[in-house]
Protein backbone atom coordinates (compact mmCIF):
# COMPACT_ATOMS: atom_id res chain seq x y z
CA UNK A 1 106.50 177.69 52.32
CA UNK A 2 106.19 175.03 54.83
CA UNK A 3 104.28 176.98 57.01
CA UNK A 4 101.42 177.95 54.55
CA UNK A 5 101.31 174.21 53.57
CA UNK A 6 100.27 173.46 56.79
CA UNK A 7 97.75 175.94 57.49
CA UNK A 8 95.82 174.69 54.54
CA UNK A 9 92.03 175.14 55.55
CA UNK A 10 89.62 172.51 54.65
CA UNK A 11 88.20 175.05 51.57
CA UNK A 12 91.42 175.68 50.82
CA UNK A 13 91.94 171.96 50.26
CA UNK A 14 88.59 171.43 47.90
CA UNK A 15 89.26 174.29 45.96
CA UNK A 16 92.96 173.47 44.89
CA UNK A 17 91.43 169.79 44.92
CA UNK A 18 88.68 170.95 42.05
CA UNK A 19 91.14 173.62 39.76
CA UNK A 20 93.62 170.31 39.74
CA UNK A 21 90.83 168.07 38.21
CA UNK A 22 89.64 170.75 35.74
CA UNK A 23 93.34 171.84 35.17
CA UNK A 24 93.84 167.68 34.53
CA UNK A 25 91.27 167.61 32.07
CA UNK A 26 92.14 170.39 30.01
CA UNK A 27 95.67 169.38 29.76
CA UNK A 28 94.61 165.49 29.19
CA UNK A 29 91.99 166.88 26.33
CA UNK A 30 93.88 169.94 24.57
CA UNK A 31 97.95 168.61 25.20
CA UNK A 32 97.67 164.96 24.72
CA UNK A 33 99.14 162.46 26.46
CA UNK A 34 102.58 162.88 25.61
CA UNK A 35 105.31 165.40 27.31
CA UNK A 36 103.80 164.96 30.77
CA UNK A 37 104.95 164.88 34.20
CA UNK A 38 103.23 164.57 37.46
CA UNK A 39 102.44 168.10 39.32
CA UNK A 40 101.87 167.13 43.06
CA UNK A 41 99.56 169.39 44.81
CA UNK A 42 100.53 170.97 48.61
CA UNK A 43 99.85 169.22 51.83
CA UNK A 44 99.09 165.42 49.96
CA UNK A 45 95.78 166.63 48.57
CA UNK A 46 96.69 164.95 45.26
CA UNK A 47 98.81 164.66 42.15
CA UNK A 48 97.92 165.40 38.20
CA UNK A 49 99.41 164.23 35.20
CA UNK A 50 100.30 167.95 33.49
CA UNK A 51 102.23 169.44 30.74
CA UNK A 52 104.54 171.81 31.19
CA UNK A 53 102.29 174.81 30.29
CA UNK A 54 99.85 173.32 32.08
CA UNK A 55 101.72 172.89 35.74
CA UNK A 56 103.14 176.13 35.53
CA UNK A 57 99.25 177.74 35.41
CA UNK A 58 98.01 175.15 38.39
CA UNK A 59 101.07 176.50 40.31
CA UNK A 60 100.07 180.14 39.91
CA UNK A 61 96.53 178.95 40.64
CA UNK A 62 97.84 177.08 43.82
CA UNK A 63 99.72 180.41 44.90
CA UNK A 64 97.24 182.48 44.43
CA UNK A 65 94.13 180.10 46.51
CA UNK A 66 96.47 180.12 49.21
CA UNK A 67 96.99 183.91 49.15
CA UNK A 68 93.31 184.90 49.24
CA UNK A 69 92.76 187.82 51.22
CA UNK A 70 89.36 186.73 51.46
CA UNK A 71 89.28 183.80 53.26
CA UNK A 72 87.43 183.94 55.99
CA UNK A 73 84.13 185.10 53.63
CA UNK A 74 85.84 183.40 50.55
CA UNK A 75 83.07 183.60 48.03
CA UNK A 76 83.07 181.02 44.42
CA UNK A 77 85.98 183.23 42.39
CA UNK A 78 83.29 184.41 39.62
CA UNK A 79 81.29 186.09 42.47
CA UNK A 80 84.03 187.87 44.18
CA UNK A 81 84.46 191.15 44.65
CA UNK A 82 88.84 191.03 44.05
CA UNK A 83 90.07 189.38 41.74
CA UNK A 84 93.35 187.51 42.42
CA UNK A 85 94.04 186.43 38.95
CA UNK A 86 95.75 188.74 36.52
CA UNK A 87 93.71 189.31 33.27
CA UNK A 88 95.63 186.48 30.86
CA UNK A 89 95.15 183.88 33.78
CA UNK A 90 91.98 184.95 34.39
CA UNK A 91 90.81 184.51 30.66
CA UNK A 92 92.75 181.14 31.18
CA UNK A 93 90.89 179.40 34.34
CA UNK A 94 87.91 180.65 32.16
CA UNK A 95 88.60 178.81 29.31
CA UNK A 96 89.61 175.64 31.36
CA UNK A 97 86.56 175.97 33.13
CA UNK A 98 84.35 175.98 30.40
CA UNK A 99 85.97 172.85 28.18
CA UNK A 100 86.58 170.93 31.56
CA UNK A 101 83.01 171.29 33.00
CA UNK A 102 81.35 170.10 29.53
CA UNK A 103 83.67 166.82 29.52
CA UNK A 104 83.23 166.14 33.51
CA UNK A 105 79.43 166.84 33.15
CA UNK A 106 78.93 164.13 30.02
CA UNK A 107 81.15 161.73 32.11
CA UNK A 108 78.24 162.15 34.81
CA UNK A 109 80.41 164.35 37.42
CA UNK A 110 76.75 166.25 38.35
CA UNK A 111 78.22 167.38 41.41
CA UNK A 112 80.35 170.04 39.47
CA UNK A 113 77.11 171.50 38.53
CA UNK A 114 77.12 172.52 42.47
CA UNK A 115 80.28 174.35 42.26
CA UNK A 116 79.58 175.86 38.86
CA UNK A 117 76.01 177.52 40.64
CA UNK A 118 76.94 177.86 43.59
């Protein structure tokens, strides 16, 4: 695991950087504040504050980023042509997506609206 920690490509980086904030969000917003534990991301590119539910779906999310067959043409995930996501995790990142973006947006995050067009 070492290995593909340290072959973590600069996208790589921001995109595990971004699904952590969202992830954070959600978590903060629909679990609470109580029952949580810190969920440190690879290579030092950050740590959340998750639930339990919550870490285990931002470690599949982690696993899969890093196994993207596409990543030399790596495309935003809604406009790619694979999807790496099975279908319940893939209805999940959507949902997360959705509440996350609306609070980050009123809290004046416009860059996000970047990533969400883009």
């Amino acid at each position: 695991m070492m290995t593909i920690m340290e072959a973590l490509t600069k996208q790589q980086k921001k995109d595990i950087r971004l699904i952590g904030r969202f992830v954070e969000v959600y978590c903060t917003g629909k679990h609470g504040a109580g029952g949580h534990s810190r969920f440190c991301l690879p290579e030092g590119v950050g740590e959340h504050t998750l639930c339990a539910e919550c870490a285990e779906f931002m470690a599949y999310a982690v696993a899969r980023r890093l196994k993207c067959p596409l990543e030399a043409e790596k495309p935003t995930c809604k406009r790619c042509r694979i999807h790496c996501y099975n279908e319940a995790n893939r209805a999940k990142v959507k949902e997360i997506m959705a509440y996350s973006g609306k609070k980050l947006l009123l809290r004046g995050r416009l860059d996000y609206l970047w990533h969400y067009f883009f």
